[in-house]
Protein backbone atom coordinates (compact mmCIF):
# COMPACT_ATOMS: atom_id res chain seq x y z
CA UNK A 1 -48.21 20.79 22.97
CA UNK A 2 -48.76 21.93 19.58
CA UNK A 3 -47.52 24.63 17.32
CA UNK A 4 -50.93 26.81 17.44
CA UNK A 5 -50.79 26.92 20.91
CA UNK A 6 -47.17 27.54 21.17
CA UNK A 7 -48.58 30.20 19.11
CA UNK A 8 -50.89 31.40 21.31
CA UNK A 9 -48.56 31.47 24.34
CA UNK A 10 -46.26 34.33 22.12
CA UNK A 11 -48.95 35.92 20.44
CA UNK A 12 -47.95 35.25 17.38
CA UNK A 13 -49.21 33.27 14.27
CA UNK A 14 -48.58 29.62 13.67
CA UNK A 15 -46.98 30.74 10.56
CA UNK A 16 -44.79 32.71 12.85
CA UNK A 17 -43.73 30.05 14.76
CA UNK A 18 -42.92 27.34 11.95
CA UNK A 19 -40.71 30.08 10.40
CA UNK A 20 -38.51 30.82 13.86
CA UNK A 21 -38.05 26.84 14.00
CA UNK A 22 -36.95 26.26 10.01
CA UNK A 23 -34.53 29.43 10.14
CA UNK A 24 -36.74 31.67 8.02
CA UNK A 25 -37.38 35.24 8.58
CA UNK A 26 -38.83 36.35 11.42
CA UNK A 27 -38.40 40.06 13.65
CA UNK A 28 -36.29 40.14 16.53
CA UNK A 29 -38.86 40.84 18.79
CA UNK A 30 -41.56 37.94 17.54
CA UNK A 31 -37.94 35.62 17.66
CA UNK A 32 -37.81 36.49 21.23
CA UNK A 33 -41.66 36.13 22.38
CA UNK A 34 -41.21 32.61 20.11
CA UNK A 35 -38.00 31.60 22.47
CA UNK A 36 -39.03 32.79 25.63
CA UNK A 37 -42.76 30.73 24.79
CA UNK A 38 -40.92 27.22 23.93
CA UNK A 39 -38.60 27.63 26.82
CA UNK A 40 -41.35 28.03 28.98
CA UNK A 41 -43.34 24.86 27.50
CA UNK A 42 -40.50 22.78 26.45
CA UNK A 43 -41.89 22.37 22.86
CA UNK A 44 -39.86 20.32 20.74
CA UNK A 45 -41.26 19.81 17.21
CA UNK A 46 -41.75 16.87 15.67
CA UNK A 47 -38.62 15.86 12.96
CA UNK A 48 -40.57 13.54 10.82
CA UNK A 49 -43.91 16.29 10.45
CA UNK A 50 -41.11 18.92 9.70
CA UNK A 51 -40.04 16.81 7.04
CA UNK A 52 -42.87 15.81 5.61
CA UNK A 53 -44.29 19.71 5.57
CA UNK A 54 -40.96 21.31 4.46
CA UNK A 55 -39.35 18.22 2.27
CA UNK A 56 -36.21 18.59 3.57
CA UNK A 57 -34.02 17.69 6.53
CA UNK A 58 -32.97 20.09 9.16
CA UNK A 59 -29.41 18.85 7.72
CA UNK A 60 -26.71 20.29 5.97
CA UNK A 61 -23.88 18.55 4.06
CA UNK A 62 -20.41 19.73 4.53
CA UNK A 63 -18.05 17.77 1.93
CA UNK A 64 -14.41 18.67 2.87
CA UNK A 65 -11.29 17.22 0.92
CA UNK A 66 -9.59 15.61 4.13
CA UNK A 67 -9.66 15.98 7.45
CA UNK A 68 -6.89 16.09 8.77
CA UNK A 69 -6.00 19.72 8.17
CA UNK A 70 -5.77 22.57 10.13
CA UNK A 71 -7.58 25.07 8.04
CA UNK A 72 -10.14 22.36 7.34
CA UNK A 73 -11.15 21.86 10.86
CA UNK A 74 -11.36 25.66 11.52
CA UNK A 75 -13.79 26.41 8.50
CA UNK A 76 -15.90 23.26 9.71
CA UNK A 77 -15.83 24.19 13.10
CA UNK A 78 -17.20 27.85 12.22
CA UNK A 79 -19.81 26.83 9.68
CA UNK A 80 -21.09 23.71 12.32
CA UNK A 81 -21.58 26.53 14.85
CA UNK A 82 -23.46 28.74 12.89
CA UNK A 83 -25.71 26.19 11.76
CA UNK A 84 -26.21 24.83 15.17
CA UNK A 85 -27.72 28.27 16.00
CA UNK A 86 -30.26 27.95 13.40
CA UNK A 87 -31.11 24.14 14.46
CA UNK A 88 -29.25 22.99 11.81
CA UNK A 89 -27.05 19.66 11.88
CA UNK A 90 -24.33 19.16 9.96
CA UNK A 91 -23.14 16.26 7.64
CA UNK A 92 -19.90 15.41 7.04
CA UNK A 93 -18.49 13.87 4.10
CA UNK A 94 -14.23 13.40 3.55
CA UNK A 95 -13.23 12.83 0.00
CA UNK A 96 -9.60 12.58 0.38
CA UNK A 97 -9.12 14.56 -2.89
CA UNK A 98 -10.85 12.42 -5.09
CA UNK A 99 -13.38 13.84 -7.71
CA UNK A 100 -15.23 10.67 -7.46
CA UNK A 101 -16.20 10.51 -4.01
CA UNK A 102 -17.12 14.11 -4.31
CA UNK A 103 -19.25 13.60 -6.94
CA UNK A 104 -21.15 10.83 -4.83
CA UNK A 105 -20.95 12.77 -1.99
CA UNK A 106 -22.78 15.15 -3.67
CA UNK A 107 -25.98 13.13 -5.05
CA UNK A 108 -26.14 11.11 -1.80
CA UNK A 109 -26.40 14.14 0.08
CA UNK A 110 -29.24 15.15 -1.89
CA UNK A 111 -30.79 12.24 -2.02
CA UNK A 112 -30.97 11.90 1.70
CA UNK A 113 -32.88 15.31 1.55
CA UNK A 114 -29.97 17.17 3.09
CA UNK A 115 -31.31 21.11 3.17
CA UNK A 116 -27.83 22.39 1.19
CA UNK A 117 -24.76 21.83 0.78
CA UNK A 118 -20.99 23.11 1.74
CA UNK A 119 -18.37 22.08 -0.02
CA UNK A 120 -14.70 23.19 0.29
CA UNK A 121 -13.72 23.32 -2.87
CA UNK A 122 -9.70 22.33 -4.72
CA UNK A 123 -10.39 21.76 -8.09
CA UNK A 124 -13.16 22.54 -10.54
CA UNK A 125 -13.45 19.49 -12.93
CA UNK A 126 -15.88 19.65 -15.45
CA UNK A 127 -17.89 16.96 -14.13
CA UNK A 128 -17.82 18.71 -10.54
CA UNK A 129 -18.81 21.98 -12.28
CA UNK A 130 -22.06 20.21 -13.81
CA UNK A 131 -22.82 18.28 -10.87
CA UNK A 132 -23.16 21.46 -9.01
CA UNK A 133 -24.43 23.59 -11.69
CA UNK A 134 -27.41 20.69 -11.64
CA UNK A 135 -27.42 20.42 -7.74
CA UNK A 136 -31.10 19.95 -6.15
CA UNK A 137 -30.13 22.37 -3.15
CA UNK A 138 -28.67 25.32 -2.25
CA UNK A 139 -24.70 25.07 -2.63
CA UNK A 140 -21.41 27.23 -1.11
CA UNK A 141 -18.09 26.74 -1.84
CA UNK A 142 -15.65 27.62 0.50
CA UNK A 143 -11.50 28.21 -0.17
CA UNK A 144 -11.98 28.79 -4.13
CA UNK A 145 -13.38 31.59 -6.19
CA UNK A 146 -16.14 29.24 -9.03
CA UNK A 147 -17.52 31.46 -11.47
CA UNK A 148 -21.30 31.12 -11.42
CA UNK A 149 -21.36 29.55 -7.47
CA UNK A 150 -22.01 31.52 -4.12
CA UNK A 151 -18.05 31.07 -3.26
CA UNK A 152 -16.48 32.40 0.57
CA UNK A 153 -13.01 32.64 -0.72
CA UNK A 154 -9.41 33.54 0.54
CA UNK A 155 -7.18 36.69 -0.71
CA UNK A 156 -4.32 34.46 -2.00
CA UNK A 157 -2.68 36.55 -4.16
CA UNK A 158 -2.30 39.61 -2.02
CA UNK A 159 -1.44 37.24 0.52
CA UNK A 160 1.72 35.47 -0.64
CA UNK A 161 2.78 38.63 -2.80
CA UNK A 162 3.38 40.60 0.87
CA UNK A 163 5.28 37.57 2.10
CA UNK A 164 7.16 38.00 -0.76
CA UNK A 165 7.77 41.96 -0.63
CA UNK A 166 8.74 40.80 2.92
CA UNK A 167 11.45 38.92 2.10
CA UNK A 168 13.08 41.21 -0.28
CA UNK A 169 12.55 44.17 2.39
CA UNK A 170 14.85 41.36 3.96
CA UNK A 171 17.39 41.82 1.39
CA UNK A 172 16.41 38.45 0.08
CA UNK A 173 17.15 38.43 -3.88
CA UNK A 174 18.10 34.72 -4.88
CA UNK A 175 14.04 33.49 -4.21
CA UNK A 176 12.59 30.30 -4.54
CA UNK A 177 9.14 28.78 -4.16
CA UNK A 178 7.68 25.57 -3.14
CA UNK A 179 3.84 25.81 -5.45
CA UNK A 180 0.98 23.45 -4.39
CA UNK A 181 -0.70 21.88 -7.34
CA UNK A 182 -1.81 24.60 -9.67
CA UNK A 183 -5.21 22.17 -10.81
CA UNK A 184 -5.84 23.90 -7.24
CA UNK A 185 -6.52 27.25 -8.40
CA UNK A 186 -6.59 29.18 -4.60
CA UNK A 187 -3.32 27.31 -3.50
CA UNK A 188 -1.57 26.51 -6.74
CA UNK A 189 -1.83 28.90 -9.04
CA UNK A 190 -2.99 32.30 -7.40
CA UNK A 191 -0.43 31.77 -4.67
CA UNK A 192 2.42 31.67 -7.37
CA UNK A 193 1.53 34.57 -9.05
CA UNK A 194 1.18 36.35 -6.11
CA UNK A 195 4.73 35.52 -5.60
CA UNK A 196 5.87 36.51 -9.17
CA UNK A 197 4.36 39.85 -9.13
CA UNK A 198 6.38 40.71 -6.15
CA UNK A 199 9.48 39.83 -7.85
CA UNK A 200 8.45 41.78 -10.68
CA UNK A 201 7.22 44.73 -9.26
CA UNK A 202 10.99 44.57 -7.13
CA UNK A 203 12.45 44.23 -10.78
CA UNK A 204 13.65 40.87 -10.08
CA UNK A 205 13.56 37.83 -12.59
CA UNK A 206 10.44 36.17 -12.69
CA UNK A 207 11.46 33.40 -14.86
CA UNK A 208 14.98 33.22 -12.98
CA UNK A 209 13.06 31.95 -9.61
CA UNK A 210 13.15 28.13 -8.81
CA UNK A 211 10.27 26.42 -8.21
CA UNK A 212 9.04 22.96 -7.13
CA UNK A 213 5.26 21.59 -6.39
CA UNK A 214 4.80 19.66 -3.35
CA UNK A 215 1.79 17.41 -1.75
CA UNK A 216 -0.49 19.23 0.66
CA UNK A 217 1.83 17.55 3.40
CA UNK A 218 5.46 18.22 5.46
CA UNK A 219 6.82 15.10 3.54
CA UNK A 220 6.29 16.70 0.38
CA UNK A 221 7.58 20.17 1.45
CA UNK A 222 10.56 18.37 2.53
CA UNK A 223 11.69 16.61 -0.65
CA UNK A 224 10.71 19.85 -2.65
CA UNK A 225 13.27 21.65 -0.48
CA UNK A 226 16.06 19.11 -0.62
CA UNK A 227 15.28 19.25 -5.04
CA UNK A 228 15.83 22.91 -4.75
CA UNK A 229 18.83 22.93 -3.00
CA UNK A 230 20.07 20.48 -5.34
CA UNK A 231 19.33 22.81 -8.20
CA UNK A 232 20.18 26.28 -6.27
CA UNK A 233 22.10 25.76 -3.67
CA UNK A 234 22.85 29.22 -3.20
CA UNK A 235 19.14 30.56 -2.69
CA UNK A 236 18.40 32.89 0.57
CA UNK A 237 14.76 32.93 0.45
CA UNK A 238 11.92 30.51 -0.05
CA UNK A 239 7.92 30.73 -0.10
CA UNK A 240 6.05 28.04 0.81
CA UNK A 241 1.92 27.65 -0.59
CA UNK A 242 0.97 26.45 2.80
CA UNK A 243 2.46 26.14 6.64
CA UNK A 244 2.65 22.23 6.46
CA UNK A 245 4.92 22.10 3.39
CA UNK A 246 7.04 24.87 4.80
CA UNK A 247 6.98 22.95 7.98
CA UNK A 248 8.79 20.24 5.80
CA UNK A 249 10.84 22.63 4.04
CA UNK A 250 12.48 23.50 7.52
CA UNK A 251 13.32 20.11 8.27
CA UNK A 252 15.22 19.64 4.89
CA UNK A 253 17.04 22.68 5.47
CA UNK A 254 18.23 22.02 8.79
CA UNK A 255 19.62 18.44 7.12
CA UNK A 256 21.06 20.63 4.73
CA UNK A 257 22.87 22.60 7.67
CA UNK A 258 21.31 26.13 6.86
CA UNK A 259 20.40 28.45 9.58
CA UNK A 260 17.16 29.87 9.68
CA UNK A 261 16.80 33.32 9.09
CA UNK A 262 20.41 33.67 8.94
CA UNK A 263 21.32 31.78 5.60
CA UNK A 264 17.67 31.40 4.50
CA UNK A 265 14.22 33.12 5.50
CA UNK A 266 11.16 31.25 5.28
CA UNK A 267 7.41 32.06 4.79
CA UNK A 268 4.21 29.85 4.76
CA UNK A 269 0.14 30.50 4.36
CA UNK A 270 -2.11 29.69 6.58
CA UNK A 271 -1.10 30.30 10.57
CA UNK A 272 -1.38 27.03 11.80
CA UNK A 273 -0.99 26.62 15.40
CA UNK A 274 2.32 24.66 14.93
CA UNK A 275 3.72 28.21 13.43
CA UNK A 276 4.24 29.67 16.97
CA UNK A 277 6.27 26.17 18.44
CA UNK A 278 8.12 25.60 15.75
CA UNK A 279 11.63 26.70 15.92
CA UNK A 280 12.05 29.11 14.47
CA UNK A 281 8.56 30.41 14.45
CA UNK A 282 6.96 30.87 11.24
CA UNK A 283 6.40 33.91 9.56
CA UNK A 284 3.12 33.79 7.83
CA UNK A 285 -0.31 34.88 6.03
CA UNK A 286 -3.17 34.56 8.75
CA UNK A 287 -6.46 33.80 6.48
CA UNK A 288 -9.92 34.03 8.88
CA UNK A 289 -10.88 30.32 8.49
CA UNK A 290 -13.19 30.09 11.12
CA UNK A 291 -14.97 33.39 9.77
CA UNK A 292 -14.78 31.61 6.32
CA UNK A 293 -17.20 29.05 7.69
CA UNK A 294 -19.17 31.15 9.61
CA UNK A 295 -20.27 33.55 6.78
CA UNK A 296 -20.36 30.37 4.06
CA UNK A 297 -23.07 28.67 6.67
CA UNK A 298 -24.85 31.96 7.23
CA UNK A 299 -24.92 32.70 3.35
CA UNK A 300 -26.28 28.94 3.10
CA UNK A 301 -28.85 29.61 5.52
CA UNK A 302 -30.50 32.26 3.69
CA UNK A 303 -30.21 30.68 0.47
CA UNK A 304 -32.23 27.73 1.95
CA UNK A 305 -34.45 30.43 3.02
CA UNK A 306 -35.42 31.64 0.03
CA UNK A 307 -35.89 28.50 -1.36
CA UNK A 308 -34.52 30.36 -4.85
CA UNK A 309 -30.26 29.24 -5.08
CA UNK A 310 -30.08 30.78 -8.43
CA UNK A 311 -30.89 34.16 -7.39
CA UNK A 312 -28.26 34.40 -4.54
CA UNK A 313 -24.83 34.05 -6.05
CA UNK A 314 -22.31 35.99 -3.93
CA UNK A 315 -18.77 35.88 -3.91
CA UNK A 316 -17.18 37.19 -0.66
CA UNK A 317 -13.32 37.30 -0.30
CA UNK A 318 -12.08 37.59 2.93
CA UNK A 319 -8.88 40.17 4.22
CA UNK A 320 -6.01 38.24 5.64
CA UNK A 321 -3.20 39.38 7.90
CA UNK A 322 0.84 38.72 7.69
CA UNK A 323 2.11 37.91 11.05
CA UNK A 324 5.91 38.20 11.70
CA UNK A 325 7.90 35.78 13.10
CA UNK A 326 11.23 34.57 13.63
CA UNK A 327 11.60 32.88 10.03
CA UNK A 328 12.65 35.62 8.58
């Protein structure tokens, strides 16, 4: 069975046929006739021919900056699916945040003739900035906002600065915050001054309100917590950049013998599963990670499409949600 009479079968043109199977564009109605026409026959086409005609692997990298994260394995899992759909597989490449093995990710990806490339992004070094300025294939970043890249990004600093209004609505005045790295742009630094413009717009003192940095992990969250009660032992509220370090921040304060709301509230980013079993539960942003994957993989797809990256920079932020829980 051959393409032409595949072809033939839908009434369609080869042409036709060769775009439905390398995700180009093709009507509705000739994707159907295509579909119904290789179900019938059982075509499968032939992986090394495609390569060989198209230069390029039905493959897409997906570079992430560790796995084991929640939000990391919901954007995967939504930008896998996607690209499944459009017979698509996907590569995966863990750096464990280090620019190095990012930046070899990134050429051994293309030198393996990967179609394009996903990469959820943390921090923008210059080398990583040229590497993908230079990149042979399509590129999206996912989680940050880079300035001359097709980025699927996060509302960070509306996020945290509702969590914030939320805990003053609380009556919360004596505020602290637990920052992630602020080389992170998304987490670090947009999340804080989300934070700080709620104090300010409350008529609080910004430059009053404690602040530690913490790991992308409970252990860090924890010792930041037990270093701000050290410092303020008086403080009612606390934001957290992400659900994991406020999952550690609760464990510090329960050492510490605070109640939770009752002599602190608490707030996090990210809803994590472990929000809703934690006691209490944890009052948080919701951010749409699966969605984030889904649109960076469908913006990908076209991109690959048009065979023209340069031309298709887009930079989507997604809406978020606060959901309400007992940590406050």
């Amino acid at each position: 069975m051959t393409i032409k009479e595949v072809a033939q079968l839908a009434g369609v043109s080869p042409a036709a046929v060769s775009r439905y199977l390398n995700g180009g564009s093709i009507s509705e109605e000739k994707r159907a006739r295509v579909r119904r026409a290789i179900e019938e026959t059982g075509y499968r086409p032939n992986p090394m021919a495609q390569t060989m005609r198209t230069g390029r692997i039905n493959q897409v990298g997906v570079i992430v900056p560790r796995i084991h994260s929640d939000s990391v394995s919901r954007i995967t899992a939504g930008a896998a699916q996607e690209l499944f759909k459009q017979n698509y597989m996907t590569v995966l490449g863990c750096t464990e945040n280090s620019t190095e093995t990012e930046l070899r990710y990134l050429e051994i990806m293309q030198e393996n003739q990967v179609s394009g490339i996903l990469l959820m992004g943390t921090i923008l070094t210059e080398e990583i900035a040229q590497a993908l300025r230079t990149c042979r294939v399509p590129v999206v970043v996912t989680g940050q906002n880079f300035e001359g890249l097709t980025c699927v990004c996060h509302d960070d600093f509306h996020a945290v600065r509702d969590l914030t209004n939320l805990l003053i609505a609380r009556g919360r005045r004596r505020i602290a915050m637990i920052s992630a790295p602020e080389e992170d742009v998304a987490a670090g630094l947009n999340r804080r001054r989300g934070a700080e413009q709620a104090l300010l717009d409350a008529g609080l003192d910004v430059a009053a309100m404690p602040r530690e940095i913490s790991t992308f992990d409970a252990k860090g969250g924890k010792a930041a917590m037990s270093r701000l009660l050290d410092r303020c032992p008086d403080l009612d509220g606390v934001v957290c950049a992400t659900d994991t370090i406020a999952m550690g921040a609760i464990c510090a304060l329960r050492e510490a013998g605070r109640s939770i709301p009752g002599d602190v509230s608490i707030v996090g980013v990210g809803d994590s599963w472990v929000d809703t079993v934690s006691t209490p539960a944890l009052t948080t942003a919701r951010f749409f990670y699966r969605q984030c994957g889904e649109v960076a993989a469908k913006l990908l797809l076209e991109m690959i499409d048009a065979d023209a990256p340069a031309d298709h920079i887009r930079q989507i932020r997604l809406n978020y949600r606060i959901v309400e829980r007992g940590s406050v």
